[in-house]
N, C-alpha and C. Protein backbone atom coordinates (compact mmCIF):
# COMPACT_ATOMS: atom_id res chain seq x y z
N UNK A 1 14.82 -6.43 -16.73
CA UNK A 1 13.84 -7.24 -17.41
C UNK A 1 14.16 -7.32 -18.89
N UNK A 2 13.86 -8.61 -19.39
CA UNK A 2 13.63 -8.26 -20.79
C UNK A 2 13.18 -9.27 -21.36
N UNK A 3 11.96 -8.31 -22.21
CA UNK A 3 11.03 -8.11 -22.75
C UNK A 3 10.50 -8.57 -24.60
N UNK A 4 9.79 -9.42 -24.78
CA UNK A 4 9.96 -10.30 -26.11
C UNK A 4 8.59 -10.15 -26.63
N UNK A 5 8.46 -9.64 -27.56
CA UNK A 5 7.14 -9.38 -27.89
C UNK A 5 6.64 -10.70 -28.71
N UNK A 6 5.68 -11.70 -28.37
CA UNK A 6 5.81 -12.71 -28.93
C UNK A 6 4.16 -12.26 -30.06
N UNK A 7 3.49 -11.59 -30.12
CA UNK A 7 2.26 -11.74 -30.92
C UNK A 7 2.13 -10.18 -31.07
N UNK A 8 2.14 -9.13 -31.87
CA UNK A 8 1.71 -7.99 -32.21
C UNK A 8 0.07 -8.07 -31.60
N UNK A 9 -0.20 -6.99 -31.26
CA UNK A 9 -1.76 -6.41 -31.25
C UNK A 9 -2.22 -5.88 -32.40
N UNK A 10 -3.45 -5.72 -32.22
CA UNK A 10 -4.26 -4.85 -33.36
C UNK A 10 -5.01 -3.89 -33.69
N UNK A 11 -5.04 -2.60 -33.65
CA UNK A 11 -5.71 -1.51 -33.33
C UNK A 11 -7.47 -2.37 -33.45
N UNK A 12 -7.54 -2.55 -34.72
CA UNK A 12 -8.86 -2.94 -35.19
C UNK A 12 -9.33 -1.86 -35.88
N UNK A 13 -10.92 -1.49 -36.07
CA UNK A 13 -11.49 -0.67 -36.87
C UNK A 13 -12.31 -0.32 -35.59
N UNK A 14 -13.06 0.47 -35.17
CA UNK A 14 -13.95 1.35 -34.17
C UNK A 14 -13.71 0.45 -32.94
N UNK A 15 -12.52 -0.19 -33.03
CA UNK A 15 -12.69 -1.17 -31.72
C UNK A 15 -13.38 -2.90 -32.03
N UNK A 16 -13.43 -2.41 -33.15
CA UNK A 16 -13.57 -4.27 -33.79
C UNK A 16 -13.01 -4.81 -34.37
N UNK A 17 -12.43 -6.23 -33.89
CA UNK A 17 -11.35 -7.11 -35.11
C UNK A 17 -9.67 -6.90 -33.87
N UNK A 18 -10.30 -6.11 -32.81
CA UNK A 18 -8.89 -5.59 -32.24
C UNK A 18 -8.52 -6.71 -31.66
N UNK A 19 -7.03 -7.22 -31.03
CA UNK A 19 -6.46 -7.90 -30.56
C UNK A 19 -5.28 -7.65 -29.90
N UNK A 20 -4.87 -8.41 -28.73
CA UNK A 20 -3.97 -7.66 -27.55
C UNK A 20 -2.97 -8.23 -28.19
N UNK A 21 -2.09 -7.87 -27.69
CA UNK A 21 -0.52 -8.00 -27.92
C UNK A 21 -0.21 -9.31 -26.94
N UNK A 22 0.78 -9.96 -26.98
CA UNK A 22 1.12 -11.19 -26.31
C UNK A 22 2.73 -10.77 -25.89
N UNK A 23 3.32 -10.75 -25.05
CA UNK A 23 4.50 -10.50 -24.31
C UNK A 23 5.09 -11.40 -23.37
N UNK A 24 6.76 -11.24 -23.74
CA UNK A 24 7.21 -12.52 -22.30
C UNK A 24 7.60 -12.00 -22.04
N UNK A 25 8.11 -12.06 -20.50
CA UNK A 25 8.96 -11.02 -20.06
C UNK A 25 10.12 -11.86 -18.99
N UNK A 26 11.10 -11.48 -18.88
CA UNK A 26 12.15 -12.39 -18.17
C UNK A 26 12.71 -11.49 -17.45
N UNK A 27 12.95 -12.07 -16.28
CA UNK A 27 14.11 -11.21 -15.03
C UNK A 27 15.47 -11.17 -15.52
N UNK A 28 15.89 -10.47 -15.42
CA UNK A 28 17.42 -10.66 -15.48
C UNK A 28 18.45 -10.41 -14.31
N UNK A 29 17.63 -10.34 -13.45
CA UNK A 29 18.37 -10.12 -11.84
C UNK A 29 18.54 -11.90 -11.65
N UNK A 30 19.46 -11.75 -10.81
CA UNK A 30 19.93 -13.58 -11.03
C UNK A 30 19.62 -14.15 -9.52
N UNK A 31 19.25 -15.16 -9.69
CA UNK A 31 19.14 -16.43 -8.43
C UNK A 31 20.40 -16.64 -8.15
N UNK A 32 20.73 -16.77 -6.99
CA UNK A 32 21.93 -17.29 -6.30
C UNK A 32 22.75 -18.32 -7.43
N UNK A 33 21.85 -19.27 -7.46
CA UNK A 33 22.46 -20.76 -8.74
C UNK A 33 22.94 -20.10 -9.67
N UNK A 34 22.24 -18.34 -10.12
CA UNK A 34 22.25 -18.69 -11.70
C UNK A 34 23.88 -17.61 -11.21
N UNK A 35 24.03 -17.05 -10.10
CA UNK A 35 25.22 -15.82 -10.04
C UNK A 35 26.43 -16.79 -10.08
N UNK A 36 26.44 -17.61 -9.58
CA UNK A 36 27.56 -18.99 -9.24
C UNK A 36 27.83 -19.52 -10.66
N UNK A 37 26.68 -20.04 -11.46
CA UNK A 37 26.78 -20.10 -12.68
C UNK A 37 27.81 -18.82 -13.83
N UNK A 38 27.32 -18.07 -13.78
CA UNK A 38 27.71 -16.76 -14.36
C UNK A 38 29.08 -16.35 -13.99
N UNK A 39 29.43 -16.69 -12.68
CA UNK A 39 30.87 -16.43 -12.23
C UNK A 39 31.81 -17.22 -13.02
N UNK A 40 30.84 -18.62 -12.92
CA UNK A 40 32.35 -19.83 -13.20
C UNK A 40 32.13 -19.67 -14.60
N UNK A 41 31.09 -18.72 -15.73
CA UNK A 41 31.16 -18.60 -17.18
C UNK A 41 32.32 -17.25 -16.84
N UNK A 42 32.03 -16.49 -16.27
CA UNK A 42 32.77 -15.74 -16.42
C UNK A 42 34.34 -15.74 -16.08
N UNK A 43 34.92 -16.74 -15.34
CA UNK A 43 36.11 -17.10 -14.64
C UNK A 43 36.71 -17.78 -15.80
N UNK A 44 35.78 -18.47 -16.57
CA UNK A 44 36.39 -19.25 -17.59
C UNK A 44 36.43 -18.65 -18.79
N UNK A 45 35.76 -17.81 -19.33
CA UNK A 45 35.91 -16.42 -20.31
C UNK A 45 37.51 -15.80 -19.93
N UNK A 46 37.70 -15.51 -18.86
CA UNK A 46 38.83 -14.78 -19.12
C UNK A 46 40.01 -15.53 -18.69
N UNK A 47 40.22 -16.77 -18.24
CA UNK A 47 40.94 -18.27 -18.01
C UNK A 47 41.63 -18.05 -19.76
N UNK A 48 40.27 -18.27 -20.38
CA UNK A 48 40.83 -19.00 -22.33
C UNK A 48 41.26 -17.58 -23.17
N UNK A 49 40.91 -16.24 -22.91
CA UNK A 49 41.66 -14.81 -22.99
C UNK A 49 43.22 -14.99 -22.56
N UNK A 50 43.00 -15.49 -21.40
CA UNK A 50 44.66 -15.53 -21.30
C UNK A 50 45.31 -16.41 -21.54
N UNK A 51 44.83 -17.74 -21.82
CA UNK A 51 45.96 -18.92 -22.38
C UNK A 51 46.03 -18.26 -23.96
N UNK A 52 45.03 -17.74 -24.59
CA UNK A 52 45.68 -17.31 -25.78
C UNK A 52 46.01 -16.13 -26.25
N UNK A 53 46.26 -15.49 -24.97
CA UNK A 53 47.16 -14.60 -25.43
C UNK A 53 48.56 -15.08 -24.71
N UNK A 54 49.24 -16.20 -24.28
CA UNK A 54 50.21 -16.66 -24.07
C UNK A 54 50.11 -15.93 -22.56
N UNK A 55 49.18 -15.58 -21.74
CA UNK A 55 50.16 -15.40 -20.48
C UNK A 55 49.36 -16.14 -19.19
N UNK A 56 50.58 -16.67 -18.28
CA UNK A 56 50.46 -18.18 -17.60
C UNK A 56 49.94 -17.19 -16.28
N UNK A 57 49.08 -17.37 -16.03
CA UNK A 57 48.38 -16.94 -14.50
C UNK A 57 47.43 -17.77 -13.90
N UNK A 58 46.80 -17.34 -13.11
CA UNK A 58 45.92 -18.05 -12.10
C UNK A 58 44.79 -16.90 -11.95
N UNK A 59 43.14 -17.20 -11.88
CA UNK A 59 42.38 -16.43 -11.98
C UNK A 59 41.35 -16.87 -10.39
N UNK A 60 41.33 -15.99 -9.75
CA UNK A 60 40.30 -16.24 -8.55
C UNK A 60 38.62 -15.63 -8.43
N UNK A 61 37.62 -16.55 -8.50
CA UNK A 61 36.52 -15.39 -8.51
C UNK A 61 35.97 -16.00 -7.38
N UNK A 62 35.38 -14.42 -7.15
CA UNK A 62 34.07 -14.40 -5.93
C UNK A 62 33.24 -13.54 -6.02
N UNK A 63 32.16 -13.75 -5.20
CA UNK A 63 30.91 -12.73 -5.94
C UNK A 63 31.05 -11.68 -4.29
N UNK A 64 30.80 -10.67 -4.97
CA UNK A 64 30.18 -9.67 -3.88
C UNK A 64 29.11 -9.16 -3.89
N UNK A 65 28.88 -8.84 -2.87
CA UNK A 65 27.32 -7.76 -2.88
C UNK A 65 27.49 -6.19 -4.00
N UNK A 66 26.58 -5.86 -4.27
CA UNK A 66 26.24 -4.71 -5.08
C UNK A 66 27.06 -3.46 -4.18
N UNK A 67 27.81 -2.47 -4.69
CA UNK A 67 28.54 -1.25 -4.21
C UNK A 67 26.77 -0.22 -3.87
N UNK A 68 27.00 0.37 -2.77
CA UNK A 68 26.19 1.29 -2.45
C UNK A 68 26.06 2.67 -3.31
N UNK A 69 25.22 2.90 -3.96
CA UNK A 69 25.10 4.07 -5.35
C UNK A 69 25.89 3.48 -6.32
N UNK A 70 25.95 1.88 -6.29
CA UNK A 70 26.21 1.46 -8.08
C UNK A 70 25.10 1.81 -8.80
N UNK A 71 23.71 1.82 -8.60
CA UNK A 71 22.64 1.81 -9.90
C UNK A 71 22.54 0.41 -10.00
N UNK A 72 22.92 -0.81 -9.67
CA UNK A 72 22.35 -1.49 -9.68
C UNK A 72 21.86 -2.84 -8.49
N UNK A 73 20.98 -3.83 -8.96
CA UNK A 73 20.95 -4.79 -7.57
C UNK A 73 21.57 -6.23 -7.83
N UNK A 74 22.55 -6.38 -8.81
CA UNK A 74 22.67 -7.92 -8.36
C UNK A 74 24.35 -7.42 -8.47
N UNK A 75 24.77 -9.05 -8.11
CA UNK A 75 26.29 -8.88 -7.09
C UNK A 75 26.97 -8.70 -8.26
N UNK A 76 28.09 -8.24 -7.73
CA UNK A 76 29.36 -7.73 -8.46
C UNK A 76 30.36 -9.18 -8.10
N UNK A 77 30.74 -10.02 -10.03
CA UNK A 77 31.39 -10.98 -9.71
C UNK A 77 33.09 -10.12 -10.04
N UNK A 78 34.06 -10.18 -9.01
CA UNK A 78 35.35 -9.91 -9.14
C UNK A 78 35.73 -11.10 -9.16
N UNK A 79 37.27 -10.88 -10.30
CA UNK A 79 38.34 -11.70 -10.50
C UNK A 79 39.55 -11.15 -10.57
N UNK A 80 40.46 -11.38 -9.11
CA UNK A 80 41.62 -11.29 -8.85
C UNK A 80 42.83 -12.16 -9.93
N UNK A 81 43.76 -11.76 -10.81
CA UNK A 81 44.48 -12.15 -11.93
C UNK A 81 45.77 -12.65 -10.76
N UNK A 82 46.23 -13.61 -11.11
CA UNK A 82 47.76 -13.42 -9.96
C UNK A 82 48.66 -14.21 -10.63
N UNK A 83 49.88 -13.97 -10.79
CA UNK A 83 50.97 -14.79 -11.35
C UNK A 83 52.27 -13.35 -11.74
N UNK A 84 53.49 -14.31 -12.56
CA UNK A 84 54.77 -13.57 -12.65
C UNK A 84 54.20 -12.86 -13.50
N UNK A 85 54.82 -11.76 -13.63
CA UNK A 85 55.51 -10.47 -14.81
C UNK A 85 53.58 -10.27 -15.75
N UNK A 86 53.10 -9.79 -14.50
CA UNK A 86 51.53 -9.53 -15.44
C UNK A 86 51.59 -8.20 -15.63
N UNK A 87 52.79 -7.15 -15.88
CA UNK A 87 52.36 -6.22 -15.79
C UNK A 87 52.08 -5.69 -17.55
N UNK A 88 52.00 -6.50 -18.49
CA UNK A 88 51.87 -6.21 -19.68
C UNK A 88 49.80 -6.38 -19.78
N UNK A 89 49.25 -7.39 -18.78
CA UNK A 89 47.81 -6.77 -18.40
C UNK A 89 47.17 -5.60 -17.83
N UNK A 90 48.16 -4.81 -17.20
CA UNK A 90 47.82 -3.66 -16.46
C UNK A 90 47.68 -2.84 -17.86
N UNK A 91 48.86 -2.68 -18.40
CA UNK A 91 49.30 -1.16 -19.71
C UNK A 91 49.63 -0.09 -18.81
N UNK A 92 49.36 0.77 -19.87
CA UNK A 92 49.65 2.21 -19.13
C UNK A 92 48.51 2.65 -18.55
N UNK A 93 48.74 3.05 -17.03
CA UNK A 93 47.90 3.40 -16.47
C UNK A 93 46.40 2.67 -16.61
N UNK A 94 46.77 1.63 -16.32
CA UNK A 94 44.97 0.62 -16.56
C UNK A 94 44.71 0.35 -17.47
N UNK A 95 44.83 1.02 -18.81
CA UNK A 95 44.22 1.02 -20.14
C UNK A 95 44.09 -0.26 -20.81
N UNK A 96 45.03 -1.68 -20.39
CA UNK A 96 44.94 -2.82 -20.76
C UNK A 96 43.68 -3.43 -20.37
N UNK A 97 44.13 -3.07 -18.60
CA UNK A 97 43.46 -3.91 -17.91
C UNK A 97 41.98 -3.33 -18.33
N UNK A 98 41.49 -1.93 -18.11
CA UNK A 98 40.03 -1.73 -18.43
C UNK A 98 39.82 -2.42 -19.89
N UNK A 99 40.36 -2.45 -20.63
CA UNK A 99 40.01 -2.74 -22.11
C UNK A 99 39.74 -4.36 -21.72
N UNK A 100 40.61 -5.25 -21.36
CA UNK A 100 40.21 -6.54 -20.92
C UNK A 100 39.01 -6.72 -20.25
N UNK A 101 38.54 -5.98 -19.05
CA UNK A 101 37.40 -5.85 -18.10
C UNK A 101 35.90 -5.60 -19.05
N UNK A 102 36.05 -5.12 -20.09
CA UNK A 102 35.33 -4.57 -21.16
C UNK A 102 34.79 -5.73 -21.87
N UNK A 103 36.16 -6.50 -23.03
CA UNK A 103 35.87 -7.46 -23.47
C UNK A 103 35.36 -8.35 -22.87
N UNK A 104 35.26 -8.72 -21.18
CA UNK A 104 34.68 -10.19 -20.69
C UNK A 104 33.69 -9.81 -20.61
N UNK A 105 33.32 -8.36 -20.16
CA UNK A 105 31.73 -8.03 -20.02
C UNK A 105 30.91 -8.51 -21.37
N UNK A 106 31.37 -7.86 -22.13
CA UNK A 106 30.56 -8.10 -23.44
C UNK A 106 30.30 -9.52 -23.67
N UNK A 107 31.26 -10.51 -23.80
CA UNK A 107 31.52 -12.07 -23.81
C UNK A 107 30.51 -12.61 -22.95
N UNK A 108 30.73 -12.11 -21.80
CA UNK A 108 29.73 -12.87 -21.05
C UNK A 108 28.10 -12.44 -20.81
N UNK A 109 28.14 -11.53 -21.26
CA UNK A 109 26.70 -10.85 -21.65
C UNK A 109 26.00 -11.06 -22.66
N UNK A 110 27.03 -11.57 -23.89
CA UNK A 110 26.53 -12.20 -24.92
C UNK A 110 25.92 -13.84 -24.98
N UNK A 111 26.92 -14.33 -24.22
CA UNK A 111 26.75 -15.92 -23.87
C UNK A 111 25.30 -16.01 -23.16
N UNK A 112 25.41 -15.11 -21.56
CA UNK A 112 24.49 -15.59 -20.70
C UNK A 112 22.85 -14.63 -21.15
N UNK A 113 23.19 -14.28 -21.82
CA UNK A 113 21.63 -12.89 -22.08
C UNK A 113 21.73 -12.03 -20.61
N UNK A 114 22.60 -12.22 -19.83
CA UNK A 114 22.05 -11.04 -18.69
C UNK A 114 23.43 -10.29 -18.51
N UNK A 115 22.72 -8.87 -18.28
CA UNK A 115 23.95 -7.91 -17.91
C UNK A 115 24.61 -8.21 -16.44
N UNK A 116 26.09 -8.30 -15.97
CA UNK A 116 26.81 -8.64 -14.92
C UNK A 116 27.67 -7.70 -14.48
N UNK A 117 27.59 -6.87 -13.34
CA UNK A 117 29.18 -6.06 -12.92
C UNK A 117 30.05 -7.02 -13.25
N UNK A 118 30.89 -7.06 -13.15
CA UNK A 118 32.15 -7.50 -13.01
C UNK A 118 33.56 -6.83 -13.51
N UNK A 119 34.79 -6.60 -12.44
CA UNK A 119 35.23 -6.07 -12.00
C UNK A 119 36.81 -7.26 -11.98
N UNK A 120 37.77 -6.67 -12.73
CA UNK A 120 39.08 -7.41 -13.05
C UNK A 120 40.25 -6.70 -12.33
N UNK A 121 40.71 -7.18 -11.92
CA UNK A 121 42.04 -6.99 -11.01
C UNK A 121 43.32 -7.84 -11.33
N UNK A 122 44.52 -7.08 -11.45
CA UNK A 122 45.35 -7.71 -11.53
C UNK A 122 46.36 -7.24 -10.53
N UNK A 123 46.89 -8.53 -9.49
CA UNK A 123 47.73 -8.52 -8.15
C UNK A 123 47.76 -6.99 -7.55
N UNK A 124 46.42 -6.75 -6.99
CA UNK A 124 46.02 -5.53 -6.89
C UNK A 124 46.32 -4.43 -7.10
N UNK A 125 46.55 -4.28 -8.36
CA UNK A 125 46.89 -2.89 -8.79
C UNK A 125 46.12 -1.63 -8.91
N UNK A 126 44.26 -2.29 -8.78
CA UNK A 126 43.49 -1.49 -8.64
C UNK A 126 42.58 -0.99 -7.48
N UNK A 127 43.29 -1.66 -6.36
CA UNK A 127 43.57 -1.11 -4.95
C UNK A 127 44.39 -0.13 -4.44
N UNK A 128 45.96 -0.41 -5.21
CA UNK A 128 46.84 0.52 -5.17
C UNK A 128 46.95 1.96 -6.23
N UNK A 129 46.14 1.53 -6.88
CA UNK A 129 46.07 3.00 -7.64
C UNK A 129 44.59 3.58 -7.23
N UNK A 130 44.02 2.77 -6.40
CA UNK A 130 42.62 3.42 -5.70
C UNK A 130 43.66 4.50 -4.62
N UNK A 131 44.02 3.94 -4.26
CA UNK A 131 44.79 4.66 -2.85
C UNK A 131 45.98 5.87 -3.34
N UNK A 132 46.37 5.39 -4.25
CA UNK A 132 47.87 6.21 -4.98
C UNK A 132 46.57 7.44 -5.23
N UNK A 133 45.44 7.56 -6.13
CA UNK A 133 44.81 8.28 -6.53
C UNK A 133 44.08 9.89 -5.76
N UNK A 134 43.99 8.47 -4.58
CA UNK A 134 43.25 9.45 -3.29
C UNK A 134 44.29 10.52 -2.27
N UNK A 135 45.19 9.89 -2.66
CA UNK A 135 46.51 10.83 -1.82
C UNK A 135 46.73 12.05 -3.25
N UNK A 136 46.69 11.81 -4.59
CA UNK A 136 46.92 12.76 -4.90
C UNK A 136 46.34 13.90 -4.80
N UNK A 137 45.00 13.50 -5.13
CA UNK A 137 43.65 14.05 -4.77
C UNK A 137 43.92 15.49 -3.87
N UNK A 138 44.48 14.77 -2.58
CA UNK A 138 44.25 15.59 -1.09
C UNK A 138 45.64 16.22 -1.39
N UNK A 139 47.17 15.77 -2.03
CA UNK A 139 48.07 16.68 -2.21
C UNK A 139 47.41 17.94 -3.23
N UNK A 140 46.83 17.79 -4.12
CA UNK A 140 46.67 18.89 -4.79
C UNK A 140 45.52 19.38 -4.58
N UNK A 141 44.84 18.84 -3.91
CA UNK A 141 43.89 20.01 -3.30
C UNK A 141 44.64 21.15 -2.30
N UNK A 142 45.76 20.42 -1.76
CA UNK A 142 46.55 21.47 -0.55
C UNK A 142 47.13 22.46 -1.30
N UNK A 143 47.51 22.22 -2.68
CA UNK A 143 48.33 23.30 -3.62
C UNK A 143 47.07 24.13 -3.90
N UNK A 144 46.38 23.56 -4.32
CA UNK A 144 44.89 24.38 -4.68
C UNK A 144 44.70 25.87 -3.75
N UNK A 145 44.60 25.32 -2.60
CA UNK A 145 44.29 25.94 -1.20
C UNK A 145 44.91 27.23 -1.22
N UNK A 146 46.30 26.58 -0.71
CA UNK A 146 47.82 27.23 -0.86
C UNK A 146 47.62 28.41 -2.03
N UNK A 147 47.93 27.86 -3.69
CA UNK A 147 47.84 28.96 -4.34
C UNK A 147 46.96 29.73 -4.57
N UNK A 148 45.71 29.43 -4.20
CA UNK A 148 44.60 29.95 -4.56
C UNK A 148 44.01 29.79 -5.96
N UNK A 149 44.42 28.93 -6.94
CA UNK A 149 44.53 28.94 -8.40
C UNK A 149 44.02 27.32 -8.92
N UNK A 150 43.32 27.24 -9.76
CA UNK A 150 42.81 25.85 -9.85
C UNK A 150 44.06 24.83 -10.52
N UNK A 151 44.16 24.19 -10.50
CA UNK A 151 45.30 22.88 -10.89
C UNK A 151 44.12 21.79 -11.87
N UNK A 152 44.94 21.52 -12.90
CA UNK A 152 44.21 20.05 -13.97
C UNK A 152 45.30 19.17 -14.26
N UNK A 153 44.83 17.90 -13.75
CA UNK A 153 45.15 17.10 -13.51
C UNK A 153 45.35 15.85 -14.76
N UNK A 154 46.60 15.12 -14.84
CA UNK A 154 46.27 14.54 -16.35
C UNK A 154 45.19 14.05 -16.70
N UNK A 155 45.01 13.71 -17.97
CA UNK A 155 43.93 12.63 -18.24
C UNK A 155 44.07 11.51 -17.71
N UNK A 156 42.62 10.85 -17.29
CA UNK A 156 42.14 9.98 -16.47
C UNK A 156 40.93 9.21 -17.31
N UNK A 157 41.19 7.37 -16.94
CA UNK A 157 39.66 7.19 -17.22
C UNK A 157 38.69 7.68 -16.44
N UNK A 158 37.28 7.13 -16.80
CA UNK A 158 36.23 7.64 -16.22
C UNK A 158 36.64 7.15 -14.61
N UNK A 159 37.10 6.02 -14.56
CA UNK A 159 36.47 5.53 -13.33
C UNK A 159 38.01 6.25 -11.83
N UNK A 160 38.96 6.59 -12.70
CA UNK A 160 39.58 7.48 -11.54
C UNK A 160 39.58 8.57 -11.65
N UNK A 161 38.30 9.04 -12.11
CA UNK A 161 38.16 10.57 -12.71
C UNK A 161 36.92 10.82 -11.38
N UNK A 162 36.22 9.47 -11.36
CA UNK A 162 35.29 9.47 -10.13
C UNK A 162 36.05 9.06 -8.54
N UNK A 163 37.16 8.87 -9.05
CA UNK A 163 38.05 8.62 -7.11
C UNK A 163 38.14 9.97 -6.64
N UNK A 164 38.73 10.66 -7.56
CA UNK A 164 39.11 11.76 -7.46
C UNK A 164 37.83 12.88 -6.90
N UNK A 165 36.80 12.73 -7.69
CA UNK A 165 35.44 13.29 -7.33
C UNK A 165 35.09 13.61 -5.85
N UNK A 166 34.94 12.09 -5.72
CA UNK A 166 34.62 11.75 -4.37
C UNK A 166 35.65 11.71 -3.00
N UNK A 167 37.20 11.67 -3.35
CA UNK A 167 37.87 12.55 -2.45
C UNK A 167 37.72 13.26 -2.01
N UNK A 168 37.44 14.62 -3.32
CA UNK A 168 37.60 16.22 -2.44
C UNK A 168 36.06 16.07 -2.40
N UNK A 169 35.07 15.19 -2.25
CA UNK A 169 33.52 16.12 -2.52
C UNK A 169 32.81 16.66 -1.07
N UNK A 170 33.92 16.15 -0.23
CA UNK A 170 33.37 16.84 1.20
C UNK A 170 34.22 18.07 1.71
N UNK A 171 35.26 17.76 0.87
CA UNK A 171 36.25 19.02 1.26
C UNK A 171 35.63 20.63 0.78
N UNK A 172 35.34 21.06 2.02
CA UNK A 172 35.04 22.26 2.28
C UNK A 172 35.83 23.60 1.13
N UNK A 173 36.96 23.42 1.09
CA UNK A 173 37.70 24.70 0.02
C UNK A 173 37.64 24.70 -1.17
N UNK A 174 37.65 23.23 -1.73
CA UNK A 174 38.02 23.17 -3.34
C UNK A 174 36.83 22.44 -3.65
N UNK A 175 36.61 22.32 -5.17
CA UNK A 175 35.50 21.40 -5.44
C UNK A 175 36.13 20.91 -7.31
N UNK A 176 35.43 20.27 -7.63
CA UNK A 176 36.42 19.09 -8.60
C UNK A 176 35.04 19.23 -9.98
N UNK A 177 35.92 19.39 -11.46
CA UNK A 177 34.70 18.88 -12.42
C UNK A 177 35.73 18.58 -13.54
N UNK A 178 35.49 17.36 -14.35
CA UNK A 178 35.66 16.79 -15.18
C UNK A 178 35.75 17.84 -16.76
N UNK A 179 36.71 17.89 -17.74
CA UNK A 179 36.74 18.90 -19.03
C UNK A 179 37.03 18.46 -19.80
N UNK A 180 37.22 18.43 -20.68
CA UNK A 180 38.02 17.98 -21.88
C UNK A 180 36.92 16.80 -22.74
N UNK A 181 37.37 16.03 -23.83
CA UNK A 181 36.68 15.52 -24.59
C UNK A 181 37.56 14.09 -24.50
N UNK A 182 36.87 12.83 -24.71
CA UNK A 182 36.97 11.61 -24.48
C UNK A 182 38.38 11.22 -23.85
N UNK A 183 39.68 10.59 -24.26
CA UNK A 183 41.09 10.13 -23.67
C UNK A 183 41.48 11.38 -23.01
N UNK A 184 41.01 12.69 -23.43
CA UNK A 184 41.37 14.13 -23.18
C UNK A 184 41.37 14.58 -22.11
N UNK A 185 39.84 13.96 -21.64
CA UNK A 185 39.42 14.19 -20.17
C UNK A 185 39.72 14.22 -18.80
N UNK A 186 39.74 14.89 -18.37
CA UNK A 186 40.47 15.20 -16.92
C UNK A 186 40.29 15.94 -15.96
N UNK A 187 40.41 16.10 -14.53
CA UNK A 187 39.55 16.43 -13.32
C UNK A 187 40.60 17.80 -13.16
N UNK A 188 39.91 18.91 -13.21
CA UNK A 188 40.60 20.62 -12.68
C UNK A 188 40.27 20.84 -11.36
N UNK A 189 40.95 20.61 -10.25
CA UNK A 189 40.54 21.22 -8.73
C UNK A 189 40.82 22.50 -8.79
N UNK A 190 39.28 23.23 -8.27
CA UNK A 190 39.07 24.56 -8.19
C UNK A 190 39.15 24.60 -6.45
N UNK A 191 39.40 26.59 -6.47
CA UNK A 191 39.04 26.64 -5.04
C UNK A 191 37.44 27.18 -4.88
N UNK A 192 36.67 26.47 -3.77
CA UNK A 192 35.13 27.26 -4.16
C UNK A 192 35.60 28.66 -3.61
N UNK A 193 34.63 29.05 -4.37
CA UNK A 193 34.24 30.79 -4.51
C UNK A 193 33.24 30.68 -3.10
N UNK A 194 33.99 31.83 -2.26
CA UNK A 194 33.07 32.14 -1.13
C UNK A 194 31.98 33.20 -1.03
């Protein structure tokens, strides 16, 4: 929601002279029209990002439904990036690509007044490092096991700091917590204490 205070209230004096406050209030959860809308602002936000930063691609969007324990209820618009030699959008280890995913949020949050998931991909690299992530996960939990000794893992953003989480979080031997301070940060697999 959000919330516009259009007329102050007035305490008054013993309760005389008082006056209510006047308020608008607006949804910001979106109508079907307005998510379709918001996509093709948002498809085209990061379309004119990349013609000027000189690189020639093709941008695909579609809306999805909300992720189960996102925190929130309206759809998640993804945009698949596809074309030659994009790997100067990825960076090292994501760091481009999240920093790009960042800037459209803001852009398009600024334009439309409403907050939007949305979720940037480039020729799925963030499928394959979903998966690259989750195998490491389960290899070093087996060293974990094995040595008996906790293992820390490089720094990670937040969001494969949470793949990792949720890998081992059913695994019975080891259990996983986040240390260090901001770029620093990084997931230590412990073995649980029996």
């Amino acid at each position: 929601m959000e919330v516009t205070v259009v007329k102050e209230g007035k305490h008054g004096i013993l309760g005389l002279g008082a006056e209510e406050a006047t308020v608008r209030v607006r949804s910001l959860v979106m109508a079907p029209e307005e998510g379709s809308e918001i996509a093709d602002a948002t498809k085209g936000v990061l379309e004119t990002l990349l013609a000027r930063m000189g690189v020639v691609a093709s941008v695909v969007s579609q809306t999805k439904p909300p992720v189960e324990g996102g925190g929130g209820a309206s759809d998640v618009i993804a945009l698949d990036v596809t074309g030659d030699d994009l790997g100067i959008l990825i960076g090292r280890r994501g760091q481009t690509l999240s920093s790009l995913q960042y800037i459209v949020r803001l852009i398009v949050a600024h334009q439309t007044k409403a907050r939007v998931p949305i979720v940037i991909d480039v020729e799925g690299y963030k499928q394959r490092r979903y998966e690259a992530l989750q195998a490491l996960a389960r290899r070093m939990a087996e060293q974990v096991k094995v040595m008996g000794r906790a293992f820390a893992l490089e720094p990670m953003l937040a969001y494969e700091r949470r793949i990792i989480h949720l890998a081992l979080a059913d695994d019975p031997d080891v259990t996983t917590e986040s240390v260090g301070e901001g770029e620093a940060r990084k997931v230590v697999i412990m073995p649980k204490e029996s």
